[in-house]
Protein backbone atom coordinates (compact mmCIF):
# COMPACT_ATOMS: atom_id res chain seq x y z
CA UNK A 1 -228.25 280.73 206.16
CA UNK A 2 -231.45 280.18 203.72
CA UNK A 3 -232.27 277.35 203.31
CA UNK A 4 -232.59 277.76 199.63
CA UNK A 5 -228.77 278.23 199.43
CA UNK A 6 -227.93 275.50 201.54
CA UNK A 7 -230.07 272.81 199.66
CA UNK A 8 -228.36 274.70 196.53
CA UNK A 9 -225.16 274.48 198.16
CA UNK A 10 -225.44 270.96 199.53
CA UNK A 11 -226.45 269.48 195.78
CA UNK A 12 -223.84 270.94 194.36
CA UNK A 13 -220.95 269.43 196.62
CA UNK A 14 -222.87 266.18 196.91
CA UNK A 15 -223.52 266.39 192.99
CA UNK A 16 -219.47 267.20 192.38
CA UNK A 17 -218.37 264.78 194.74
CA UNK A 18 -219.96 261.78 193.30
CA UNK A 19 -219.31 262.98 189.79
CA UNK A 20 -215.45 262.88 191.04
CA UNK A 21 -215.86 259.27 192.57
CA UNK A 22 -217.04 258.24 189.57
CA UNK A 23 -214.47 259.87 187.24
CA UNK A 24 -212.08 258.34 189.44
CA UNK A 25 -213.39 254.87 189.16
CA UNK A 26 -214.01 254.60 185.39
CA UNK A 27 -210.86 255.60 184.48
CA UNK A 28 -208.57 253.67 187.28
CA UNK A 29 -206.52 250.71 185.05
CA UNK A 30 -205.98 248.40 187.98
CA UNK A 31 -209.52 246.56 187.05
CA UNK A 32 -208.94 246.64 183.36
CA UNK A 33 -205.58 245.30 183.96
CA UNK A 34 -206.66 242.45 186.09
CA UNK A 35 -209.29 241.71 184.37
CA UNK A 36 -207.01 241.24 181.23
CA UNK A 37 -204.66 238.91 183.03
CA UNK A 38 -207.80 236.67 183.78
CA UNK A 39 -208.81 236.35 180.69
CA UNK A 40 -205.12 235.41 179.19
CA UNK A 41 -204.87 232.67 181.96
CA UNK A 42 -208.27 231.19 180.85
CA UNK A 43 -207.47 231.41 177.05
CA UNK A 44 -204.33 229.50 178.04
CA UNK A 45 -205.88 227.03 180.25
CA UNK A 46 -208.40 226.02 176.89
CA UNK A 47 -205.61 225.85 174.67
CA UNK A 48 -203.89 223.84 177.51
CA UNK A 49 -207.32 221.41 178.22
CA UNK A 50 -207.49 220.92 174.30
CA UNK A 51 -204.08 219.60 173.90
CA UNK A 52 -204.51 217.53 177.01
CA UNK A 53 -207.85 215.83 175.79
CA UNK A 54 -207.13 215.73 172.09
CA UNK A 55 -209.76 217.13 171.06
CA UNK A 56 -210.30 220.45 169.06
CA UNK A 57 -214.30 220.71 169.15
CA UNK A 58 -215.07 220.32 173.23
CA UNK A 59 -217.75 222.77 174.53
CA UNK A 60 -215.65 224.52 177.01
CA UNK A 61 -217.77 226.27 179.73
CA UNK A 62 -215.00 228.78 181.95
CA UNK A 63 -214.94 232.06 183.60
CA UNK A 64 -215.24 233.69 179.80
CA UNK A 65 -218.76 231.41 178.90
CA UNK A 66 -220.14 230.48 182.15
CA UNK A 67 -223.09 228.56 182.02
CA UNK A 68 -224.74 227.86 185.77
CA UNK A 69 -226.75 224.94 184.35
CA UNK A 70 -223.33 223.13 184.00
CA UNK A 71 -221.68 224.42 187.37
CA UNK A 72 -219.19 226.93 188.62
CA UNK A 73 -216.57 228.29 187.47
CA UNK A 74 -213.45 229.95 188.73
CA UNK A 75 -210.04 232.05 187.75
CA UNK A 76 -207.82 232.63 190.70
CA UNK A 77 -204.64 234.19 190.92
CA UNK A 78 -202.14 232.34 192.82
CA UNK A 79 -198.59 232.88 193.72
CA UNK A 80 -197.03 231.31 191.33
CA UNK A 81 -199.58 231.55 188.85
CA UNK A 82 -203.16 230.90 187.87
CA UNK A 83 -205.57 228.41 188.65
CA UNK A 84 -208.55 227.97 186.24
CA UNK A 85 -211.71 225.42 186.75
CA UNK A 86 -214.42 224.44 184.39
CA UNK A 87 -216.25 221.80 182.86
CA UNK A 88 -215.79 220.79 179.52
CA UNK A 89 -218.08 217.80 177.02
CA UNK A 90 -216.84 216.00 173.89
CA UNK A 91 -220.33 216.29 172.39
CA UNK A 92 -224.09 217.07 172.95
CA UNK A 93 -225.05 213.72 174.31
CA UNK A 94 -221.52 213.23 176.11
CA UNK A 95 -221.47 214.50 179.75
CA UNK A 96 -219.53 216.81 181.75
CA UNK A 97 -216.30 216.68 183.35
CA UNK A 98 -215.01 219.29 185.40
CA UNK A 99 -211.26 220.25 185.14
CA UNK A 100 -208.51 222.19 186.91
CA UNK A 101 -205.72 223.81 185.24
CA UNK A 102 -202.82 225.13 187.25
CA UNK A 103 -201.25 227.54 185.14
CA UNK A 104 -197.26 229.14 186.04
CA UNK A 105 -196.48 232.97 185.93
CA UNK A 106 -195.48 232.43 181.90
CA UNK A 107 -198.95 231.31 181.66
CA UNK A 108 -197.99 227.66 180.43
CA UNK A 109 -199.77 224.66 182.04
CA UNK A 110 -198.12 223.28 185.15
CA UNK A 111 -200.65 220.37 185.76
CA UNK A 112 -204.12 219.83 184.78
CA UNK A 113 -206.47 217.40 186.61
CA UNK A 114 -210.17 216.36 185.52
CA UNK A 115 -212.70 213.79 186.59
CA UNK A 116 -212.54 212.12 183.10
CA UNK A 117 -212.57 208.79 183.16
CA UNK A 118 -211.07 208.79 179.17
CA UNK A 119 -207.93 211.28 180.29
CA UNK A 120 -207.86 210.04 184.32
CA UNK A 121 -204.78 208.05 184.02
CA UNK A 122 -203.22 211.20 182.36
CA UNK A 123 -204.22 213.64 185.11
CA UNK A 124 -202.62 212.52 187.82
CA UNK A 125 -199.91 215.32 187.35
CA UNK A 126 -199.64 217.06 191.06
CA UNK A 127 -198.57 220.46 191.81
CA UNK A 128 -195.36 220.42 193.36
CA UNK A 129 -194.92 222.82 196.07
């Protein structure tokens, strides 16, 4: 064979092949999906650290406003739920506190736990097992 026609040939399967792969990938929903559970389990867990604290106006930093000055942050999806971690301040000159929201299935808080010294005696709610 030439080997005109074979590079010809070759691009062309090579060229349709990834164009495939990449159809294929854009429009699978699994990722969207996902990604759309996470970020219902993280709105929940703010709504969930807000009502815990008390406080409407914290600066929240979670999986949806990371911020790697402040630390890391996490969404997992568990078996019986989601489990969310952050930090969170009351104000500028206030520090932060990292927290841990376990979330159920329903997406309602099953226990929340924080390093907090203001909410610490109000944390101590364990996961039961």
């Amino acid at each position: 064979m030439n080997h005109r026609i074979g590079r010809i040939v070759f691009a062309l399967v090579v060229g349709l092949a990834v164009a495939w792969f990449s159809y294929e990938w854009i429009t699978n929903p699994v990722p969207r999906e996902q990604r759309e559970a996470e970020e219902s389990a993280v709105l929940a867990s703010r709504h969930a650290l807000r009502e815990f604290v008390g406080q409407e106006d914290l600066e929240i930093v979670d999986p949806l406003a990371p911020d790697r000055k402040v630390g890391k942050v996490y969404v997992y999806a568990e078996e019986p739920g989601w489990a969310v971690s952050g930090h969170y301040r009351r104000g500028e000159a206030k520090p932060w506190h990292a927290y841990l929201v376990y979330l159920t299935a329903e997406l309602n808080p099953h226990s929340l736990k924080t390093d907090d010294p203001a909410v610490a005696g109000f944390s101590s709610h364990d996961r039961e097992d």
